[in-house]
N, C-alpha and C. Protein backbone atom coordinates (compact mmCIF):
# COMPACT_ATOMS: atom_id res chain seq x y z
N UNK A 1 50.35 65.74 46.56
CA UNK A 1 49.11 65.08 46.91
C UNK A 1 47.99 65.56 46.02
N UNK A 2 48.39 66.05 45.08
CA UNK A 2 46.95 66.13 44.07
C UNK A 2 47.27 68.06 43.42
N UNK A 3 46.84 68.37 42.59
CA UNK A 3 47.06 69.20 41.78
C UNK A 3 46.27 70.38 42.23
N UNK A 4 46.69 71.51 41.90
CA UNK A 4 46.12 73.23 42.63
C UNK A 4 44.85 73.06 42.29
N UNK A 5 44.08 72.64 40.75
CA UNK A 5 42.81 73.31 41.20
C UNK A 5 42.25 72.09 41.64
N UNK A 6 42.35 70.86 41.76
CA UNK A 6 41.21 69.92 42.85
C UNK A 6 41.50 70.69 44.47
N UNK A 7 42.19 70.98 44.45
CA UNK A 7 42.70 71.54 46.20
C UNK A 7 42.11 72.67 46.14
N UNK A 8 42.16 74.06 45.21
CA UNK A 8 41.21 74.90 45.09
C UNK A 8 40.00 74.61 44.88
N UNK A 9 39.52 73.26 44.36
CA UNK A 9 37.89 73.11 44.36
C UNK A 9 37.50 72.93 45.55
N UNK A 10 38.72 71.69 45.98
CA UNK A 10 38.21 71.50 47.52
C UNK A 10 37.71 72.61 48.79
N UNK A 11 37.99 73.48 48.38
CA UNK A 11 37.62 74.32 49.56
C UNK A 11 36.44 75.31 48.89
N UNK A 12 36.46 75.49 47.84
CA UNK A 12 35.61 76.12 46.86
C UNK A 12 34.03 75.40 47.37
N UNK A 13 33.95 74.04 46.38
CA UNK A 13 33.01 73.05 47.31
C UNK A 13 32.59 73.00 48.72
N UNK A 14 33.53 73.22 49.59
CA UNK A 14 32.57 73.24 51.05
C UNK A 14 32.39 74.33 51.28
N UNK A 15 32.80 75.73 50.46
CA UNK A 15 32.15 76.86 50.73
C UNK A 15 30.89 77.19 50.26
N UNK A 16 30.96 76.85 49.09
CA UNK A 16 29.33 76.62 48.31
C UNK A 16 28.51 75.62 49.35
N UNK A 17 29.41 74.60 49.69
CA UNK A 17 28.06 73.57 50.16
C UNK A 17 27.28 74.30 51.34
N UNK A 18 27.62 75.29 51.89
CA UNK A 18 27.05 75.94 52.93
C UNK A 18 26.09 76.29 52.78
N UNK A 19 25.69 76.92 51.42
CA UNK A 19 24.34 77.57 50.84
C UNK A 19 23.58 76.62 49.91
N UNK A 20 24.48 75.69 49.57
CA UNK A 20 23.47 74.09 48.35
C UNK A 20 24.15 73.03 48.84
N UNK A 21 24.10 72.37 49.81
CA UNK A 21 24.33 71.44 50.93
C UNK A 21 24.19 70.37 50.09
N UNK A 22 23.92 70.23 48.63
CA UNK A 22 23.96 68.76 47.64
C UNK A 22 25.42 69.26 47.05
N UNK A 23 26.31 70.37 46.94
CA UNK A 23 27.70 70.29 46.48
C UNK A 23 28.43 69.53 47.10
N UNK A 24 28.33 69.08 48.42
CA UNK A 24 29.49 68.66 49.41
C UNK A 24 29.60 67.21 48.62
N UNK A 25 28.19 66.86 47.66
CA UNK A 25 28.78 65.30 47.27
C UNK A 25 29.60 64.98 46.26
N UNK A 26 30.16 66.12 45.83
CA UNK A 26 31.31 66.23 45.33
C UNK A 26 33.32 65.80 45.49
N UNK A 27 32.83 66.22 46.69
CA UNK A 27 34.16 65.76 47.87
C UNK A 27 33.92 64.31 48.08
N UNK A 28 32.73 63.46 48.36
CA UNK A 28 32.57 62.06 48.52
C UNK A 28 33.41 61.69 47.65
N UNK A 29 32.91 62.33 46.34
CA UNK A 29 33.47 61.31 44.70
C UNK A 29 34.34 61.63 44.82
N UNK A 30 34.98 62.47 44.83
CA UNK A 30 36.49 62.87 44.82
C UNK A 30 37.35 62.25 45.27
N UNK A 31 36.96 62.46 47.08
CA UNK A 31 38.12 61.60 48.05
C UNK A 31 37.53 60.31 48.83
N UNK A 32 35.98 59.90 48.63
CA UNK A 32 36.04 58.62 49.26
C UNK A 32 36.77 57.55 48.90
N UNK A 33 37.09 57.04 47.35
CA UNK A 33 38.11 56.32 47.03
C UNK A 33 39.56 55.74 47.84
N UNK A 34 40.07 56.60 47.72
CA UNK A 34 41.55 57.04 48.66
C UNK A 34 40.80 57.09 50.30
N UNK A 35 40.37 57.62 50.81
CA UNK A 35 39.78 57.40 52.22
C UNK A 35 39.31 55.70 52.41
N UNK A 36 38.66 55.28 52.01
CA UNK A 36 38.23 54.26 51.69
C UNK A 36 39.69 52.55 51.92
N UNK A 37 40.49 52.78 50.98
CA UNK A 37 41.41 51.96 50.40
C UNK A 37 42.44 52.16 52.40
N UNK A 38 42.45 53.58 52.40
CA UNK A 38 42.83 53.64 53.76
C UNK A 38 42.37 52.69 54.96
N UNK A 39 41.38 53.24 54.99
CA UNK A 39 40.33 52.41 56.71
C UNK A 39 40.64 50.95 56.33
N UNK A 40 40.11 50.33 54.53
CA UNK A 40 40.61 48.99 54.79
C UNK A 40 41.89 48.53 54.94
N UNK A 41 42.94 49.16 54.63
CA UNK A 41 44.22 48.67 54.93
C UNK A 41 44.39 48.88 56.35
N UNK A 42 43.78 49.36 57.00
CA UNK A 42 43.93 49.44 59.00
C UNK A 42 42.80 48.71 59.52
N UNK A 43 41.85 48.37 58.72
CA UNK A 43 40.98 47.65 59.48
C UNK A 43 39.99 46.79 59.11
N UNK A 44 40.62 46.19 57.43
CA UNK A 44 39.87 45.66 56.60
C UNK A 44 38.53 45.68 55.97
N UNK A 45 38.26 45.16 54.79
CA UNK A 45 36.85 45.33 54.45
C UNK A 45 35.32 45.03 55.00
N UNK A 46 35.62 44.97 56.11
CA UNK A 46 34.20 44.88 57.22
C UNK A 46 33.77 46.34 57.71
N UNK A 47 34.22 46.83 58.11
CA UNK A 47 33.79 48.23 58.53
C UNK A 47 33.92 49.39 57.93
N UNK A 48 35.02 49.27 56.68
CA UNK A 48 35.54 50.41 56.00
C UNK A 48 34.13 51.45 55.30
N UNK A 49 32.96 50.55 54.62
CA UNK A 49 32.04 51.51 54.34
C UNK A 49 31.79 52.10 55.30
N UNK A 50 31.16 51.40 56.55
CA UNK A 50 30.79 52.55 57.52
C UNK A 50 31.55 53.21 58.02
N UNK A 51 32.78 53.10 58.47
CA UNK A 51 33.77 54.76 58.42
C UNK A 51 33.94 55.96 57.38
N UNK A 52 33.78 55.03 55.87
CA UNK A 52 34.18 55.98 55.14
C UNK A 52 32.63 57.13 54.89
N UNK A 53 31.67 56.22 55.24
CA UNK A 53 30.09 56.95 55.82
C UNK A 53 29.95 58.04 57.02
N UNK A 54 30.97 57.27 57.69
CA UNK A 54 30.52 58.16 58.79
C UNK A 54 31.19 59.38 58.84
N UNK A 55 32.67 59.27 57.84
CA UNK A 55 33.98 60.27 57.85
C UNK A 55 32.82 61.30 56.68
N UNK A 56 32.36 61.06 56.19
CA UNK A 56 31.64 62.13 55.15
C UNK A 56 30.82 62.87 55.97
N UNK A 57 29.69 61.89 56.69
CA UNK A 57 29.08 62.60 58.18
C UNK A 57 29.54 63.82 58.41
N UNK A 58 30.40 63.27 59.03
CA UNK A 58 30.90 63.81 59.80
C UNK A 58 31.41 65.26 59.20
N UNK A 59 32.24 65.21 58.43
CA UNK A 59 32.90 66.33 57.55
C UNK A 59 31.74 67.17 57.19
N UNK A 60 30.28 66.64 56.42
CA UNK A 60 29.40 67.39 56.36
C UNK A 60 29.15 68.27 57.31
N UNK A 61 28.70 67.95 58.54
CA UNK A 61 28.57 68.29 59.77
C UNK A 61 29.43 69.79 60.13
N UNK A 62 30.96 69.07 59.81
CA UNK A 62 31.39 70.42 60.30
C UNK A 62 31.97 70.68 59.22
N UNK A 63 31.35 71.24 58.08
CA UNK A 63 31.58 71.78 57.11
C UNK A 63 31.58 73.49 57.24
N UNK A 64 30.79 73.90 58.36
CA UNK A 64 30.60 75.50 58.67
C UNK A 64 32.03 75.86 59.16
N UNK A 65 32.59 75.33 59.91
CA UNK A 65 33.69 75.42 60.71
C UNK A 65 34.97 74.69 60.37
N UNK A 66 34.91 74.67 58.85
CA UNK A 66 36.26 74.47 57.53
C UNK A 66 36.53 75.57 57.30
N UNK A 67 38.07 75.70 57.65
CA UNK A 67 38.79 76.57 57.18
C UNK A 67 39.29 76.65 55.81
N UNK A 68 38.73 77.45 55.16
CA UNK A 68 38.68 77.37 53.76
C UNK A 68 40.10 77.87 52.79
N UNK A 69 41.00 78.20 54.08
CA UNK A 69 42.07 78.68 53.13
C UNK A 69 42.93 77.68 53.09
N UNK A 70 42.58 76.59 53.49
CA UNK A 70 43.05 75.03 53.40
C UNK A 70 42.43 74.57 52.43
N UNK A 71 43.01 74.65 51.34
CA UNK A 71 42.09 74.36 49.78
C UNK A 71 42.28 73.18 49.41
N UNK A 72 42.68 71.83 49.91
CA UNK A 72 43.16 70.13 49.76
C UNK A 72 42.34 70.13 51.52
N UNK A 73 41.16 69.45 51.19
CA UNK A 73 40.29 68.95 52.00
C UNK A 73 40.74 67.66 52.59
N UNK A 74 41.93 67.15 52.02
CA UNK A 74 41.86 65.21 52.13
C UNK A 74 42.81 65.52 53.24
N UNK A 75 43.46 65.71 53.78
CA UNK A 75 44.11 65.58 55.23
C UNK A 75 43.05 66.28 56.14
N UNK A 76 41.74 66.78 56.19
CA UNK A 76 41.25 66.89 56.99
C UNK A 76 40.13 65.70 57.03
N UNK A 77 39.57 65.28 55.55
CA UNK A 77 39.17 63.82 55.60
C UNK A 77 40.02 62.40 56.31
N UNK A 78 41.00 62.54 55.63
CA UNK A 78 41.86 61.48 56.69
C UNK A 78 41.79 61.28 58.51
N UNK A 79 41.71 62.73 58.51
CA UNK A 79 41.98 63.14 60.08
C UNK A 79 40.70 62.70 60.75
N UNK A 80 39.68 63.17 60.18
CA UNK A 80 38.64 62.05 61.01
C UNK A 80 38.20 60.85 60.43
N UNK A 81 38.51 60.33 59.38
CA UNK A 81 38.65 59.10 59.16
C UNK A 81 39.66 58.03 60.77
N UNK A 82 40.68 58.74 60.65
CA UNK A 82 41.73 58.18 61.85
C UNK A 82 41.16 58.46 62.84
N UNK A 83 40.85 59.33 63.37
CA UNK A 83 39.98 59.43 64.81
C UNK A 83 38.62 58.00 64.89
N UNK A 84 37.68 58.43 63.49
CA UNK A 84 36.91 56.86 63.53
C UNK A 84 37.71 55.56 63.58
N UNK A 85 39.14 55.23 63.11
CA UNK A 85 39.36 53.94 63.21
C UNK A 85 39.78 54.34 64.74
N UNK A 86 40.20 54.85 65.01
CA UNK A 86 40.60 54.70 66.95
C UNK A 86 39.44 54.39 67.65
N UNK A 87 37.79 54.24 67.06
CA UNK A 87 37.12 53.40 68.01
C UNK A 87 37.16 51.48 67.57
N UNK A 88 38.10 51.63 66.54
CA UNK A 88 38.10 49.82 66.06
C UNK A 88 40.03 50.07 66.22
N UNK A 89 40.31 50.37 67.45
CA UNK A 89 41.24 50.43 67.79
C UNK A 89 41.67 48.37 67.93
N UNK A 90 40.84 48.31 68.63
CA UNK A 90 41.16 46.69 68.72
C UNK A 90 40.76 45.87 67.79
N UNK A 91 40.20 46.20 66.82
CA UNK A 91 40.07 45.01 65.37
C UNK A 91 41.33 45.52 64.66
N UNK A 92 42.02 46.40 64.66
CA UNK A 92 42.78 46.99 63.54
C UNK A 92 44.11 46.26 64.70
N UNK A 93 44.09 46.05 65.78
CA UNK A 93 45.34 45.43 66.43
C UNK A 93 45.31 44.26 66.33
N UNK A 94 44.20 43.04 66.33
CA UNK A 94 43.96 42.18 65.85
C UNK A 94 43.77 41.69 64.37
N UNK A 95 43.67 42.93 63.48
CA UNK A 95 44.19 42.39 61.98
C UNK A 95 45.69 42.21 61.49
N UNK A 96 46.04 43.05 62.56
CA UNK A 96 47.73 43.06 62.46
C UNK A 96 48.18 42.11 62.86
N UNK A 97 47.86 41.62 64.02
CA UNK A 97 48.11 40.00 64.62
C UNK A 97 47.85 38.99 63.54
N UNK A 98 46.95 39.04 63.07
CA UNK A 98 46.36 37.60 62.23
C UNK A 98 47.32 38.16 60.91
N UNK A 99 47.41 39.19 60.30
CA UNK A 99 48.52 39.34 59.32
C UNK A 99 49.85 38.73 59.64
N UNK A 100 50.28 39.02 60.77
CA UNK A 100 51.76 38.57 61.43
C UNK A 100 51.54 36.91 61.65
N UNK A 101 50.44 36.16 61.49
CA UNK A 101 50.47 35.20 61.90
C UNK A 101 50.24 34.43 60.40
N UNK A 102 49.84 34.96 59.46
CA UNK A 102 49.03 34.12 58.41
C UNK A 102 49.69 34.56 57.50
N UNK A 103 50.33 35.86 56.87
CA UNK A 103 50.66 36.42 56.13
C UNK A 103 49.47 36.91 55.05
N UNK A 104 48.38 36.87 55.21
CA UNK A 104 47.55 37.38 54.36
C UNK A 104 46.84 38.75 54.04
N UNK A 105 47.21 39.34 53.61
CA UNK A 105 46.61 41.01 53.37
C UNK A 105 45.78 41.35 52.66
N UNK A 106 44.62 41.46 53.60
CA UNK A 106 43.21 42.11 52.64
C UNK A 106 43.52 42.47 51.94
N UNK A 107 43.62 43.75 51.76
CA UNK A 107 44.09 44.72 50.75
C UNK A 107 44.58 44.04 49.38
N UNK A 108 45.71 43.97 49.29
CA UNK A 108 46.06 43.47 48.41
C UNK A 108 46.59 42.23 48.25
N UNK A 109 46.22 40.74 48.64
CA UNK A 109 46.29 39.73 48.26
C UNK A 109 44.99 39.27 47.12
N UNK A 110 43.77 40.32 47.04
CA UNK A 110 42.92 39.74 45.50
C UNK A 110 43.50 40.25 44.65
N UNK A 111 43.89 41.13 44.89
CA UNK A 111 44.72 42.46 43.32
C UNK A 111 46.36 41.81 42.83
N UNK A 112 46.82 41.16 43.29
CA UNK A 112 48.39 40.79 43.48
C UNK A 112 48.58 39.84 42.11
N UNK A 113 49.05 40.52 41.06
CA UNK A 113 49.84 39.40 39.87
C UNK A 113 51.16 39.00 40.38
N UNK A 114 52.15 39.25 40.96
CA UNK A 114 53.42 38.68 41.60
C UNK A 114 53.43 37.99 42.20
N UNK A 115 52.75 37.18 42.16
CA UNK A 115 53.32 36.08 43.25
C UNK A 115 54.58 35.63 44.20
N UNK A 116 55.57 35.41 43.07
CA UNK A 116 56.88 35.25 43.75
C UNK A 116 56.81 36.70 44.39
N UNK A 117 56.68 37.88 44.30
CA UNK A 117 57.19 39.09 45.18
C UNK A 117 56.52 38.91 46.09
N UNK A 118 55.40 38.32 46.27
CA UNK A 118 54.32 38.09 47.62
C UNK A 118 54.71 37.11 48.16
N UNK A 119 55.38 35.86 48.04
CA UNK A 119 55.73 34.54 48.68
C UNK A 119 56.79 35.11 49.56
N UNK A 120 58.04 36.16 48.98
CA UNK A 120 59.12 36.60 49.53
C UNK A 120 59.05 37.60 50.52
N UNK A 121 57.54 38.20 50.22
CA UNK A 121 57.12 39.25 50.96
C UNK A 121 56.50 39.07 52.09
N UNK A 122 56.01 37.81 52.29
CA UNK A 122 55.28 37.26 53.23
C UNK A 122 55.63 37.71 54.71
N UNK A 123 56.66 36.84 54.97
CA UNK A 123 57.33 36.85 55.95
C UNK A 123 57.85 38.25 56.57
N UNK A 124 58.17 39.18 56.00
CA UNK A 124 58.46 40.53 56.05
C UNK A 124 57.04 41.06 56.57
N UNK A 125 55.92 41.14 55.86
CA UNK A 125 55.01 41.22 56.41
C UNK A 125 54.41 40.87 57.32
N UNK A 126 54.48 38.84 57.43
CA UNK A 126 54.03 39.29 59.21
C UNK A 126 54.77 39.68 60.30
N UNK A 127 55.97 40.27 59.88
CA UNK A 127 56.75 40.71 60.87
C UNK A 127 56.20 42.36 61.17
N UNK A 128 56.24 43.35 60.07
CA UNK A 128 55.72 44.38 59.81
C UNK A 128 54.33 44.39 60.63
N UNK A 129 53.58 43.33 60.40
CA UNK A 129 52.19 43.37 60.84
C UNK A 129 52.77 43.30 62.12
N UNK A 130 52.94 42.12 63.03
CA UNK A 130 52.77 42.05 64.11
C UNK A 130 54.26 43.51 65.06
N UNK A 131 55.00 44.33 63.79
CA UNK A 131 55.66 45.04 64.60
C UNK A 131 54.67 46.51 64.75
N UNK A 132 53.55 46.93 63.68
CA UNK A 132 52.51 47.70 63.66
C UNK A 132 51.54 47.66 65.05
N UNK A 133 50.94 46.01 64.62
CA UNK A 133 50.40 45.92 66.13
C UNK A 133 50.92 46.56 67.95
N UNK A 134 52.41 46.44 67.47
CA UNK A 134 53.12 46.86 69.27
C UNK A 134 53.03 48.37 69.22
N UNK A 135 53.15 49.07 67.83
CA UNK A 135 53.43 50.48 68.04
C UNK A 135 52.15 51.35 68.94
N UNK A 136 52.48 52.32 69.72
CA UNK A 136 51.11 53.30 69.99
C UNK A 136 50.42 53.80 69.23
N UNK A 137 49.34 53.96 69.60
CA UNK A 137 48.47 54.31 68.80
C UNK A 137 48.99 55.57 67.84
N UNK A 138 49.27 56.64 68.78
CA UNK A 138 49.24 57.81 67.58
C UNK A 138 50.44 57.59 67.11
N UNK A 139 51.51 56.88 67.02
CA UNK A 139 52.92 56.59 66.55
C UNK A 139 52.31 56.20 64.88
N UNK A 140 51.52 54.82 65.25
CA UNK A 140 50.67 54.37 63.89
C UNK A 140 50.44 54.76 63.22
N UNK A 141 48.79 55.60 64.05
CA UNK A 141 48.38 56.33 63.16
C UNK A 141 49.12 57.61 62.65
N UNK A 142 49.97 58.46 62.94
CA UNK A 142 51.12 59.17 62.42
C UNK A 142 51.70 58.42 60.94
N UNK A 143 53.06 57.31 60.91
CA UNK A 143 53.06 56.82 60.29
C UNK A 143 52.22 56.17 59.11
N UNK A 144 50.97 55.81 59.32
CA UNK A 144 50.76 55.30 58.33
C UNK A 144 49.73 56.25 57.67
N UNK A 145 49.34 57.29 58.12
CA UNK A 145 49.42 58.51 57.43
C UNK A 145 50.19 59.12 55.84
N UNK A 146 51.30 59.27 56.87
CA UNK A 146 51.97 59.16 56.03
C UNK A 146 53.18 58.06 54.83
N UNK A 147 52.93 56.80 55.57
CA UNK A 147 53.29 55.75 54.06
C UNK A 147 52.17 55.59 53.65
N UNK A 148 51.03 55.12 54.31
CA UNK A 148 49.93 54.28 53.13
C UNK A 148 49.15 55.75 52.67
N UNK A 149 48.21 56.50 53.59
CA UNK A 149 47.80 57.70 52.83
C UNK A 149 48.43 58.55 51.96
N UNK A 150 50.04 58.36 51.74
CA UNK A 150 51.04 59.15 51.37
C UNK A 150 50.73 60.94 51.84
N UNK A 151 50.56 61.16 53.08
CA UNK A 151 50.58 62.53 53.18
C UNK A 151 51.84 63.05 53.45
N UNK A 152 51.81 64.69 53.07
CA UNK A 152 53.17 64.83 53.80
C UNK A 152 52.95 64.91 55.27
N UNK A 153 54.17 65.61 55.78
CA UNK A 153 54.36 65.44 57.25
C UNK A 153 53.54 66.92 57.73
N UNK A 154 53.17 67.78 56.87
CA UNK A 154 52.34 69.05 56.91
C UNK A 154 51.06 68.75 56.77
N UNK A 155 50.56 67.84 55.81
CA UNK A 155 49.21 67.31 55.67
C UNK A 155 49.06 66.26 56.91
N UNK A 156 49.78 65.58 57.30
CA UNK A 156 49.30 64.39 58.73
C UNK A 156 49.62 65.99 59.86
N UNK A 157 50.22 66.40 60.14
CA UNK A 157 49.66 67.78 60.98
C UNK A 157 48.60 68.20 61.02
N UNK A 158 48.38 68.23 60.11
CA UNK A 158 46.96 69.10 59.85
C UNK A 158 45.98 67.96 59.89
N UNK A 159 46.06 66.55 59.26
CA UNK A 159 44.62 65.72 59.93
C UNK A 159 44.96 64.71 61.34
N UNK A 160 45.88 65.39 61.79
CA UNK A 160 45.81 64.85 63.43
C UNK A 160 46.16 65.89 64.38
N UNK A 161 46.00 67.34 63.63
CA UNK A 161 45.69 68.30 64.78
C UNK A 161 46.58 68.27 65.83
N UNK A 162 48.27 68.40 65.23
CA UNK A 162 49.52 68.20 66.00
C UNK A 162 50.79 69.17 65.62
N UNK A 163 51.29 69.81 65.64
CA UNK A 163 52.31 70.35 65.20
C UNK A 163 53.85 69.37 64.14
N UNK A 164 54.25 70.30 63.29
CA UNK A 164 54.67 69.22 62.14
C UNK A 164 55.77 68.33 62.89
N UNK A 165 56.34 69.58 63.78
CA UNK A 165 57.71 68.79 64.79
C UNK A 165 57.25 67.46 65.54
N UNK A 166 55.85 67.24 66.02
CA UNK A 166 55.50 66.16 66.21
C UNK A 166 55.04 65.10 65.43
N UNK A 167 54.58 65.20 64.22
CA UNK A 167 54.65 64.74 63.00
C UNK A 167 56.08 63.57 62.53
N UNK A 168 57.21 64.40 62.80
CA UNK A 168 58.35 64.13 62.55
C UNK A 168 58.40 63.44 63.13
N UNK A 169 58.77 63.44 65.10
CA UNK A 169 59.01 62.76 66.02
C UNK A 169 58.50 61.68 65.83
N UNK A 170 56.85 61.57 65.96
CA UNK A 170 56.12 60.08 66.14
C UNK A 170 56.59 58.97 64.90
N UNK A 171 56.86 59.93 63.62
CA UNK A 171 57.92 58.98 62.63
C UNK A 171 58.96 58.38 62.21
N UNK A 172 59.55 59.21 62.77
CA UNK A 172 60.88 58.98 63.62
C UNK A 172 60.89 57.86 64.59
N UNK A 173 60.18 57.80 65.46
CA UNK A 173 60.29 56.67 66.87
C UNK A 173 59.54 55.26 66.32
N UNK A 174 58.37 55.49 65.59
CA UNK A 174 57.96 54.85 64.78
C UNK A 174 58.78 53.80 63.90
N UNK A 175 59.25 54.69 63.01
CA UNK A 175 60.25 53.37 61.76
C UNK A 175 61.35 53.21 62.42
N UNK A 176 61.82 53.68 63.65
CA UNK A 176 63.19 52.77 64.73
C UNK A 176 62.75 51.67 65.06
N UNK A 177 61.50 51.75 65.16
CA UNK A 177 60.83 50.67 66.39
C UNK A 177 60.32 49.54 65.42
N UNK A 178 59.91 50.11 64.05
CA UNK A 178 59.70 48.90 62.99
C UNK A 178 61.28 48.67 62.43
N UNK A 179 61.81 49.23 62.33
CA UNK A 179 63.51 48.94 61.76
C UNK A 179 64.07 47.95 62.92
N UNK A 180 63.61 47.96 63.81
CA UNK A 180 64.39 47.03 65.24
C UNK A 180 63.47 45.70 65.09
N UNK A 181 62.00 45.97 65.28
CA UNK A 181 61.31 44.46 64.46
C UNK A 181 62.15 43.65 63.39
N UNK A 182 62.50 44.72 62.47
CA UNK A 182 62.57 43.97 61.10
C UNK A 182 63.96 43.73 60.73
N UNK A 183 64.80 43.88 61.41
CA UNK A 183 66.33 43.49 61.60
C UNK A 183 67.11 44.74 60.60
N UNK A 184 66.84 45.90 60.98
CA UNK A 184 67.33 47.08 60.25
C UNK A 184 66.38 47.03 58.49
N UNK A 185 65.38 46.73 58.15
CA UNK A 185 64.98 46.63 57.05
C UNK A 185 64.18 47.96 57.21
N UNK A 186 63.93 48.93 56.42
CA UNK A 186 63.56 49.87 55.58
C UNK A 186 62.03 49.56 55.62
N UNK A 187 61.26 50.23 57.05
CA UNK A 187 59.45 49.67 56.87
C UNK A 187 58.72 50.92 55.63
N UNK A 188 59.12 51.93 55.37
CA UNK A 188 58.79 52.65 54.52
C UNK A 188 58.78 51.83 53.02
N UNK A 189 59.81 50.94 52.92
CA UNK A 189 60.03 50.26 51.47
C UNK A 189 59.28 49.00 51.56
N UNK A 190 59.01 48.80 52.47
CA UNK A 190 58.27 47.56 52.57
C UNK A 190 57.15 47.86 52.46
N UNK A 191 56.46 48.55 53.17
CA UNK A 191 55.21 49.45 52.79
C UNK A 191 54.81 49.77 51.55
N UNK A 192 55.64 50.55 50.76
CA UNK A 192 55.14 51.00 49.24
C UNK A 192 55.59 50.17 49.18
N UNK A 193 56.43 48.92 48.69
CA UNK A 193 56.25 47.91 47.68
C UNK A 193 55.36 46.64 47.80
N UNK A 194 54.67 46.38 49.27
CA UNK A 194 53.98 45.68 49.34
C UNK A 194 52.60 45.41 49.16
N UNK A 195 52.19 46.80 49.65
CA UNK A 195 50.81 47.31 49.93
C UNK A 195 50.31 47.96 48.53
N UNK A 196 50.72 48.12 47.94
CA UNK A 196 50.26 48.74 46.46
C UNK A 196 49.67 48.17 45.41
């Protein structure tokens, strides 16, 4: 998930920002990008600035009470990024619906040169979508942690404040429950090859 010294800056940066509180906008540039691309793939481009606003907030905020020997800041950005989409808990279940129904994906239906891989992909997708929509909440957000944020299963621990064995589990019950949607199809492969 990113190379020793951005992960050593990362914690470097919110230790300084304690005493020059203009370093922390460092971490914005860094990881709002990737935070960002996240919230809209769960909840499209309507609200994503203001989460990815409020996830900086916020992080500023409790920047005193960062544990600094956690030197890769972005699974603790994620982690309240995901806590903010759990109050657009119901637009992000309803984008999944209208995906499962339309086949159309914010995200990446402006960016998409393949066409034919998107016509074929369609259908897979609104199945995916509307099998996302049934999952529980933290099953989801678990999972898509780790396919679309690509964290590991140690980094989604650490930004959902869970032990890794539960990490595992909710991913585990998770891609059964999209593998049973999708007639034994592989939602991890469908994921990275669709969404990218």
């Amino acid at each position: 998930m990113g190379n020793d010294s951005r992960t050593a800056d990362d914690a470097m940066v919110i230790a300084r920002s304690r005493q020059d509180p203009e370093r922390f906008a460092v971490l914005f540039t860094r990881h709002a990008p990737a935070i960002k691309r996240y919230v809209i793939r769960r909840l499209g481009e309507d609200p994503a600035e203001d989460i990815v606003a409020e996830t900086f907030t916020t992080a500023f905020e409790r920047r005193e009470s960062y544990d600094t020997a956690r030197g890769d800041a972005l699974p603790w950005l994620y982690g309240i990024a995901t806590n903010l989409i759990g109050r657009y808990r119901r637009r992000e279940v309803t984008l999944y619906r209208a995906l499962s129904r339309t086949g159309a994906d914010s995200v990446t239906e402006p960016f998409t040169d393949q066409v034919d891989q998107r016509v074929s992909a369609t259908a897979v997708n609104r199945r995916l979508a509307a099998a996302l929509a049934a999952l529980p909440r933290a099953h989801r957000d678990t999972l898509l942690l780790v396919t679309w944020a690509e964290l590991t299963y140690e980094q989604a621990a650490e930004a959902l404040d869970v032990p890794v064995g539960t990490v595992r589990s909710r991913v585990n019950r998770a891609r059964g429950k999209l593998r049973q949607a999708l007639g034994d199809v592989d939602p991890t492969a469908i994921t990275e090859e669709t969404h990218r």
